[in-house]
Protein backbone atom coordinates (compact mmCIF):
# COMPACT_ATOMS: atom_id res chain seq x y z
CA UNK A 1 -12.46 -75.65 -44.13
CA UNK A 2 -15.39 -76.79 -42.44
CA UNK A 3 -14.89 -80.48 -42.47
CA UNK A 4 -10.94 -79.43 -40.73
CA UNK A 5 -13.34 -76.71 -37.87
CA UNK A 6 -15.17 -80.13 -37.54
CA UNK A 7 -12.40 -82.89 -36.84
CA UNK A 8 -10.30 -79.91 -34.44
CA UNK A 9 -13.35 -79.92 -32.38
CA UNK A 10 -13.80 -83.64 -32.30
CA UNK A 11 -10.07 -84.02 -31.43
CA UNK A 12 -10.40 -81.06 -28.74
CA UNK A 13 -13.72 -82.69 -27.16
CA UNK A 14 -11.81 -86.64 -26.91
CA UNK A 15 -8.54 -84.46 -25.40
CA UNK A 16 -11.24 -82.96 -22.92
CA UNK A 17 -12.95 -86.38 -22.29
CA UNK A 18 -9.10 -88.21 -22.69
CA UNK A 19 -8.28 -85.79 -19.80
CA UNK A 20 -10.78 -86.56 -17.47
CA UNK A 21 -10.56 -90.02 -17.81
CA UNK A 22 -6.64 -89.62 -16.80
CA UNK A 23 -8.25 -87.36 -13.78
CA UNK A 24 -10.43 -90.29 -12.44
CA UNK A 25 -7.46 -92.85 -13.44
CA UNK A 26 -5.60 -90.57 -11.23
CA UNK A 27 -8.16 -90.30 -8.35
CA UNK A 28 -8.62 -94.29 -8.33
CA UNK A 29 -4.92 -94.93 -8.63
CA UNK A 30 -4.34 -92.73 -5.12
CA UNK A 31 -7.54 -94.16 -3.84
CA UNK A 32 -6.41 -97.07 -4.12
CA UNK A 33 -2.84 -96.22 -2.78
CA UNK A 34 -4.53 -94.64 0.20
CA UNK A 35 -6.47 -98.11 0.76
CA UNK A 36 -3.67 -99.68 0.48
CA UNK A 37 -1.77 -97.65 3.04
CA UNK A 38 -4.44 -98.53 5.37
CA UNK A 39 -4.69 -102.03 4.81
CA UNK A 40 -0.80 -102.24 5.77
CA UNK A 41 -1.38 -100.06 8.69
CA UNK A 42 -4.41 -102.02 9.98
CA UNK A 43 -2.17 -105.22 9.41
CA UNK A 44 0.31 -103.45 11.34
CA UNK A 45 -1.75 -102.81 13.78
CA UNK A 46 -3.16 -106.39 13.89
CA UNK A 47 0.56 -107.59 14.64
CA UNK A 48 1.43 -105.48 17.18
CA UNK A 49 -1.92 -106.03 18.56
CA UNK A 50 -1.04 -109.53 18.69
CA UNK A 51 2.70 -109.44 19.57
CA UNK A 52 0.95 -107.52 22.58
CA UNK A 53 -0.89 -109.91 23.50
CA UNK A 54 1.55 -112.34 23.69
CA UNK A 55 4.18 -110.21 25.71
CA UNK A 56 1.34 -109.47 28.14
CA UNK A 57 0.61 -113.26 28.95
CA UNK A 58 4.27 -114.11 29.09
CA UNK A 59 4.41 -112.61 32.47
CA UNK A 60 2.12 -112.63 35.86
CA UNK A 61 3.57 -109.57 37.31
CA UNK A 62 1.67 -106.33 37.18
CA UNK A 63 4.07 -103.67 37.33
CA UNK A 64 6.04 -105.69 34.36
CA UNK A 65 2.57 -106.10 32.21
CA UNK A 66 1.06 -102.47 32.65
CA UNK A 67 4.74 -101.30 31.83
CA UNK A 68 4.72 -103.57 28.49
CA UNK A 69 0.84 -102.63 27.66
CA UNK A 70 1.42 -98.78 27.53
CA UNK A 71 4.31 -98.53 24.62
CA UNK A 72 2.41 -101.41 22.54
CA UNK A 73 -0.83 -98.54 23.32
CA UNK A 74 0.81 -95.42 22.21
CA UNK A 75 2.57 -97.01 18.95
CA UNK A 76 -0.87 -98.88 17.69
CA UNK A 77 -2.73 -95.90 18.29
CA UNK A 78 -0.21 -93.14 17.65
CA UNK A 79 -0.63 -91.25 20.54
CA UNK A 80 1.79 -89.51 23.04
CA UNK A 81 0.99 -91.37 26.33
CA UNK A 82 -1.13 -93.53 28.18
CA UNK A 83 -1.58 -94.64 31.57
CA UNK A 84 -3.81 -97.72 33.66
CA UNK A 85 -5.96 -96.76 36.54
CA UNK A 86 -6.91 -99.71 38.90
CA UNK A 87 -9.56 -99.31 41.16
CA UNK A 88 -8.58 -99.88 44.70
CA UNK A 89 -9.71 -101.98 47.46
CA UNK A 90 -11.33 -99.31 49.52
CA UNK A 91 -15.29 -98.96 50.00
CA UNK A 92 -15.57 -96.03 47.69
CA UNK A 93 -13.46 -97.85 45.16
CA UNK A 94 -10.67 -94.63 44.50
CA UNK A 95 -9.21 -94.91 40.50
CA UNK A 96 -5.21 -95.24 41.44
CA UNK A 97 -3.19 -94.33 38.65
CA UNK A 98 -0.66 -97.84 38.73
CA UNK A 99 1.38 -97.06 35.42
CA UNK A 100 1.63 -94.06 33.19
CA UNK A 101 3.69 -93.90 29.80
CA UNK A 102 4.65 -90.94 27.49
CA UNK A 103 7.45 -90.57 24.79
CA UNK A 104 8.93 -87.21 26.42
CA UNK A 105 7.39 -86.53 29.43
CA UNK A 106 8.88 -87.28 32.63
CA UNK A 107 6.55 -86.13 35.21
CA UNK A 108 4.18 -88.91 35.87
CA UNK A 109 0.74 -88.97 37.35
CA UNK A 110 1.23 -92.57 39.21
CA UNK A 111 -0.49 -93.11 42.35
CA UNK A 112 -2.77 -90.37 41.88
CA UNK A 113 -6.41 -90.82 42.61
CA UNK A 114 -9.42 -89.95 41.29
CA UNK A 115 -12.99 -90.70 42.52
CA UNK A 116 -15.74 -92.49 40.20
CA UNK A 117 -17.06 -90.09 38.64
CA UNK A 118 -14.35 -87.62 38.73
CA UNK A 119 -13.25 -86.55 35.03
CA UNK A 120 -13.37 -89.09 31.91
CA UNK A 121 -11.66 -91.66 33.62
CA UNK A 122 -14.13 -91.45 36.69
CA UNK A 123 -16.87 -91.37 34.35
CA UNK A 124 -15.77 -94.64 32.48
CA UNK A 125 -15.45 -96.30 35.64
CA UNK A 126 -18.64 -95.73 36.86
CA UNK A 127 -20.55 -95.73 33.78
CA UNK A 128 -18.68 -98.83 32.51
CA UNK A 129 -18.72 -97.18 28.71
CA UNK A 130 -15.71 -95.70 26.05
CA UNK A 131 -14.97 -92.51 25.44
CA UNK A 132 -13.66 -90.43 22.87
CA UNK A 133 -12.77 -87.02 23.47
CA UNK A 134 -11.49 -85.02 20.44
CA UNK A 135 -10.98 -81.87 22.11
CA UNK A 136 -10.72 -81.69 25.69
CA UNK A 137 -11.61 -77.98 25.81
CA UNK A 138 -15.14 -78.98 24.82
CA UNK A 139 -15.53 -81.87 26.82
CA UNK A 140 -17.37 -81.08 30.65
CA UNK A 141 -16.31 -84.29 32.34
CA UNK A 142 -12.82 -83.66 31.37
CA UNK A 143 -10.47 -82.92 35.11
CA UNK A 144 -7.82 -80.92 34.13
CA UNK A 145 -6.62 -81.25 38.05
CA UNK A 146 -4.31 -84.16 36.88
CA UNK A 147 -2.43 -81.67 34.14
CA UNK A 148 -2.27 -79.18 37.01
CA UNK A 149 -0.51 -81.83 39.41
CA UNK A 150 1.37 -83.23 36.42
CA UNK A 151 2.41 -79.91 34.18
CA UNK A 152 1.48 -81.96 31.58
CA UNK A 153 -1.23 -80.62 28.52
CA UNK A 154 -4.04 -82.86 27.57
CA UNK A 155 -5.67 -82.06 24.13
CA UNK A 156 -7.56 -85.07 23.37
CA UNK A 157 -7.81 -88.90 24.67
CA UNK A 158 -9.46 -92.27 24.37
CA UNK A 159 -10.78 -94.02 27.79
CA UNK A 160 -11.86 -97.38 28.03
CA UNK A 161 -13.30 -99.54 30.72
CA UNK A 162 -11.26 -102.87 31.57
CA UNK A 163 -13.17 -105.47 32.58
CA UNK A 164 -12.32 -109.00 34.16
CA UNK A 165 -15.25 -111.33 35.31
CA UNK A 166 -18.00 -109.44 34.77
CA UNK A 167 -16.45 -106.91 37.09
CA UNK A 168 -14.80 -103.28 36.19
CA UNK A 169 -11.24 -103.55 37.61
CA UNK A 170 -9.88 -100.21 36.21
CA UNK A 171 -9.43 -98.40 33.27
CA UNK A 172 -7.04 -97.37 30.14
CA UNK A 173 -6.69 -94.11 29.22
CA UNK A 174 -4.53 -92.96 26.16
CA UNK A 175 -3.98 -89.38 24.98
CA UNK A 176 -2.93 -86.39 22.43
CA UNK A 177 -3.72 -88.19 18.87
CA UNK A 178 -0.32 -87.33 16.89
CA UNK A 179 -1.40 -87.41 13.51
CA UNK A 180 -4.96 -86.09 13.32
CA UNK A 181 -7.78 -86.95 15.55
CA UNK A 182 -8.72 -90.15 17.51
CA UNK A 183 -11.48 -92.26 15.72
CA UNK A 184 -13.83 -94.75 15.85
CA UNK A 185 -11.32 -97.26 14.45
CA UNK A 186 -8.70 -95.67 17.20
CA UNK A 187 -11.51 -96.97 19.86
CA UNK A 188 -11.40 -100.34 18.96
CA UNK A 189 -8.10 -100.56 18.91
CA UNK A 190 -8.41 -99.52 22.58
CA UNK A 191 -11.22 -101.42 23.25
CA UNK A 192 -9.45 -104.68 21.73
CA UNK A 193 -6.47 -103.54 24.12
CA UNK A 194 -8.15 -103.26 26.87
CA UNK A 195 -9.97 -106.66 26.52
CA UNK A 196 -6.92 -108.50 26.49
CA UNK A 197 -5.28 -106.35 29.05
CA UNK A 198 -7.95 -106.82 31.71
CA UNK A 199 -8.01 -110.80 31.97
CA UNK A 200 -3.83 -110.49 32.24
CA UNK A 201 -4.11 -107.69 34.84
CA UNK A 202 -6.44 -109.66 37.12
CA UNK A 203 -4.70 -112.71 36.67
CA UNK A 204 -1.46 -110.69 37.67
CA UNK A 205 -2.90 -109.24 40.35
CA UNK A 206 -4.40 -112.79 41.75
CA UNK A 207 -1.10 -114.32 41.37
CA UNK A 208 0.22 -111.15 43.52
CA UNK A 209 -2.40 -111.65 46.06
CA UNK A 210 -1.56 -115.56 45.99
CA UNK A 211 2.44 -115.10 46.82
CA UNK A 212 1.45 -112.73 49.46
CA UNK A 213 -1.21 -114.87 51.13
CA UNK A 214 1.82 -117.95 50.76
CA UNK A 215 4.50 -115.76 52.39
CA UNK A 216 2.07 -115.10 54.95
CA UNK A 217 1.35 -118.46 55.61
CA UNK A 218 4.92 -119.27 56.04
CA UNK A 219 5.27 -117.04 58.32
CA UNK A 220 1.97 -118.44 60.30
CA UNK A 221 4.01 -121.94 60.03
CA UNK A 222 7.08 -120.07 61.67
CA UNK A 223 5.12 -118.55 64.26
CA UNK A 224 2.99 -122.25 65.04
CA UNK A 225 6.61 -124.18 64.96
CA UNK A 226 7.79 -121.41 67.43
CA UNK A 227 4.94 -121.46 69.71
CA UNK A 228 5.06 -125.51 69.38
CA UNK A 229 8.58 -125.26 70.56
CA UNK A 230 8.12 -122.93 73.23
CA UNK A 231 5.06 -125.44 74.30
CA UNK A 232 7.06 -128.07 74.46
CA UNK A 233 10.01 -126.52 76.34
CA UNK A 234 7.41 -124.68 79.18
CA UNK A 235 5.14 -127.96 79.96
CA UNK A 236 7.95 -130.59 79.90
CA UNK A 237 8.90 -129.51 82.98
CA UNK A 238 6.07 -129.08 84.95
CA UNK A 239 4.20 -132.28 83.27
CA UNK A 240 7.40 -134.29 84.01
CA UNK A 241 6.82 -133.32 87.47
CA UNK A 242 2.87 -134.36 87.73
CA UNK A 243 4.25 -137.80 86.29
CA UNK A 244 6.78 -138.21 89.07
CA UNK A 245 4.78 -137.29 91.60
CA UNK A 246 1.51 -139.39 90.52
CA UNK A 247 3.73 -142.30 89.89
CA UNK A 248 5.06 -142.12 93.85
CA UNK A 249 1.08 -142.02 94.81
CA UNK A 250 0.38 -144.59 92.63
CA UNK A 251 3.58 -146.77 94.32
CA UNK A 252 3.31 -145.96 98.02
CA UNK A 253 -0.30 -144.16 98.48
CA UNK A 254 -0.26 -146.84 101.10
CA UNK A 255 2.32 -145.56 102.95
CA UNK A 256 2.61 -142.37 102.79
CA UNK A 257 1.50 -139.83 105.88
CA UNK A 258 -1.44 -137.71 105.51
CA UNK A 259 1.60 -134.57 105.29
CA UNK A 260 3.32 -136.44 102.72
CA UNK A 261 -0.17 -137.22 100.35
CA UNK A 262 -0.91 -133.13 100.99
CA UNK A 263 2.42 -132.01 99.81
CA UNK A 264 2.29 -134.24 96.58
CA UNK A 265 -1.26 -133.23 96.00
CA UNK A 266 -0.09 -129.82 96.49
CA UNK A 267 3.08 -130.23 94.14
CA UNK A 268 0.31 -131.86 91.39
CA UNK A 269 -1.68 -128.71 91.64
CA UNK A 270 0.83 -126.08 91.67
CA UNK A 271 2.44 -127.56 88.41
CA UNK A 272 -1.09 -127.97 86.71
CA UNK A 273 -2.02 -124.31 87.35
CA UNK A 274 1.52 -123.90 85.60
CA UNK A 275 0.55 -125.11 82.57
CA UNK A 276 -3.13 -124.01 82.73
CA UNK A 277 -1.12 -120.18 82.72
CA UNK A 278 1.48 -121.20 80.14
CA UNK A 279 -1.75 -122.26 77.47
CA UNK A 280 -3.35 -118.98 78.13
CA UNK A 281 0.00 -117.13 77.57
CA UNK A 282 0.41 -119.14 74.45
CA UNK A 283 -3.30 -119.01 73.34
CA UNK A 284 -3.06 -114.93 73.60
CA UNK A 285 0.04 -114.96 71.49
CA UNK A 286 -1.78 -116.76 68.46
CA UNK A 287 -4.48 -114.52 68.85
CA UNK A 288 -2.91 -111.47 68.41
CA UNK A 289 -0.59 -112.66 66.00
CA UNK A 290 -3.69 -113.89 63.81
CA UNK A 291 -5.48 -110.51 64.84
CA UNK A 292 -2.32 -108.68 63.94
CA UNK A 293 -2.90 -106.66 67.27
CA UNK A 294 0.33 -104.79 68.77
CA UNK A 295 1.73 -106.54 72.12
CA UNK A 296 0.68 -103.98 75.04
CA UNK A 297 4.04 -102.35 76.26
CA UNK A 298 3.73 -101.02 79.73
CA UNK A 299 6.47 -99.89 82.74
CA UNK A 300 6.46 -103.44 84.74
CA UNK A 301 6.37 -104.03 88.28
CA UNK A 302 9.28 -106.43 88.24
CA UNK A 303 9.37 -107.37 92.23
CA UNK A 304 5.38 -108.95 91.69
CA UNK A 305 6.28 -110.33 88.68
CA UNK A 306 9.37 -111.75 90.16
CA UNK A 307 7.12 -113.03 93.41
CA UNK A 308 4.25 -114.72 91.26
CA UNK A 309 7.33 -117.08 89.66
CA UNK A 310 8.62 -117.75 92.85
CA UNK A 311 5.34 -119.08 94.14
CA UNK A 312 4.99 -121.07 90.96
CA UNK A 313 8.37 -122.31 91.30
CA UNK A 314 8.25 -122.79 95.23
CA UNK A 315 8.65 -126.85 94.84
CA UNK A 316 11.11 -126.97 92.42
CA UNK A 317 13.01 -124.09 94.54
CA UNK A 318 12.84 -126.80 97.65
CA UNK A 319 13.53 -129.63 96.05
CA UNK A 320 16.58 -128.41 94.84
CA UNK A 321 17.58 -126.42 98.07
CA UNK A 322 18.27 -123.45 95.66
CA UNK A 323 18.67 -119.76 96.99
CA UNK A 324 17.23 -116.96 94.55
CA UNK A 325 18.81 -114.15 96.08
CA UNK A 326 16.98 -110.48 95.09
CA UNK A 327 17.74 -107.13 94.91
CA UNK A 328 16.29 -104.06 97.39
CA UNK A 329 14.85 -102.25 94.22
CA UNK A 330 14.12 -103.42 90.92
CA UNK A 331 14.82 -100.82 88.12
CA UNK A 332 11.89 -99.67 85.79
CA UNK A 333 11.50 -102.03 83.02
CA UNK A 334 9.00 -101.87 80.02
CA UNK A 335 7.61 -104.94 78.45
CA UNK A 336 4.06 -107.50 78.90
CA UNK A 337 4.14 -108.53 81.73
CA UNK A 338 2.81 -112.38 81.01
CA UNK A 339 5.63 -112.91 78.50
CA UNK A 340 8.29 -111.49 80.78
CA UNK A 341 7.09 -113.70 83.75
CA UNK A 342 7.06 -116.70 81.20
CA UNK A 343 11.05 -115.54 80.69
CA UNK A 344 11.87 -115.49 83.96
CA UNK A 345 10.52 -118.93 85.04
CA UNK A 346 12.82 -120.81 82.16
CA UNK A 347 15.53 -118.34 83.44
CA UNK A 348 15.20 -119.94 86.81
């Protein structure tokens, strides 16, 4: 009876000891499960981190790469939205919001601004650090003016700098964890992200800067070809004239009368100060188109301006034996009045 006391005890103690090996088989087996699910969501991760990567320097225009950076953000993270803020090119250096993503929202806080210092974002940008906020609620440097413009609720977010050149060029927010809260592992991600992002955004926004600088210089090579051409066309004339008349000094100085040398001399002069005033007219143009300066409009006093291209046109108007025949009263014209004359002397 004893000896049978003895073995049920022995066989209840191995059950016990049977049973809590099974428990730790148990515990390893979903450890190990639960490793595994991580490993295949960090190697997730790892792709889309690089299939990012790649979409982002397949293109150099900005609006195209912050719109493919945000949906690669939210997915790898598992978050509900994110947006980019770039700084701007103001003095104080205003946080713009450029791009904003979020699975159901509509409302979007693009082009809002935000000063450095002003909330997380603010604070990234001027401190140049990550953030992780878990809970908004206990966070002071969170700005809740942005939900207030937006309607939208902000419980928690990641913020990292983006840097480009040893210079701070922005920064990329994400927010509202789905599952859980955001991590350190979440803020690598970001940070990871946001390395790769920065380089393509500033080379993006060079290229930008490049097209525009090129369309402006086409239009610079417009303008010179159409001041060239109006050069051209304004001095012919008058320069044809000099010719002419310095070739008949040149011919029959000898024998001309001392009338006939003044009124050449005369002619020469006139048609030089003619050009002298169609270079300055010209020389003004370039300037303020370089300058980008508005033309001065103002109500014109067309019977002086009229009189001032008669005098400059007084040999040309005898040589031909023309008649400019003008009216009692001018009416009121607006316009500047150097380029108008300039009009009215090809007119003539």
């Amino acid at each position: 009876m004893k000896n049978q006391d003895k073995t049920r005890q022995q066989l209840i103690a191995d059950l016990a000891e049977t049973r809590q090996h099974l428990a730790e088989l148990e515990s390893l087996e979903a450890e190990r499960r639960r490793v595994e699910e991580a490993l295949r969501s960090r190697d997730h991760n790892l792709t889309l981190l690089s299939r990012a990567g790649q979409d982002l320097a397949a293109t150099l225009n900005l609006r195209q790469v912050t719109e493919q950076l945000l949906p690669a953000v939210t997915e790898i993270i598992g978050a509900e939205g994110a947006s980019v803020w770039l700084r701007d090119e103001s003095p104080e250096g205003w946080l713009v919001c450029r791009t904003a993503y979020h699975h159901s929202y509509k409302h979007s806080p693009v082009d809002l601004r935000v000063r450095l210092g002003q909330g997380v974002v603010g604070w990234v940008a001027e401190q140049g650090e990550s953030v992780v906020v878990r809970d908004v609620r206990d966070e002071p440097r969170f700005f809740s003016g942005i939900d207030e413009q937006t309607g939208f609720r902000t419980t928690s977010l990641l913020a990292a700098p983006l840097w480009a050149r040893d210079r701070l060029i922005g920064v990329l927010e994400v927010v509202n964890k789905q599952v859980g809260e955001f991590d350190e592992y979440d803020l690598l991600l970001i940070e990871t992200l946001a390395a790769s992002a920065a380089s393509v955004i500033e080379t993006a926004r060079l290229s930008e800067t490049l097209r525009r600088r090129t369309v402006d210089l086409q239009v610079c090579y417009k303008r010179l070809g159409d001041l060239s051409r109006a050069l051209s066309d304004d001095l012919r004339g008058p320069l044809g004239l000099i010719v002419s008349f310095a070739q008949v000094l040149e011919a029959d100085y000898a024998a001309l009368s001392e009338e006939e040398l003044r009124h050449y001399l005369d002619a020469i002069s006139e048609r030089g100060s003619e050009m002298i005033g169609v270079i300055d007219e010209l020389l003004v143009a370039r300037d303020e188109s370089s300058q980008d300066v508005g033309v001065e409009i103002e109500p014109l006093d067309m019977a002086v301006i009229v009189g001032d291209v008669l005098e400059r046109l007084n040999y040309a108007i005898g040589e031909r034996n023309a008649e400019i025949v003008l009216p009692e009263r001018w009416p009121v014209a607006l316009g500047h009045g150097p380029w108008v004359e300039e009009v009215w002397v090809n007119y003539l």
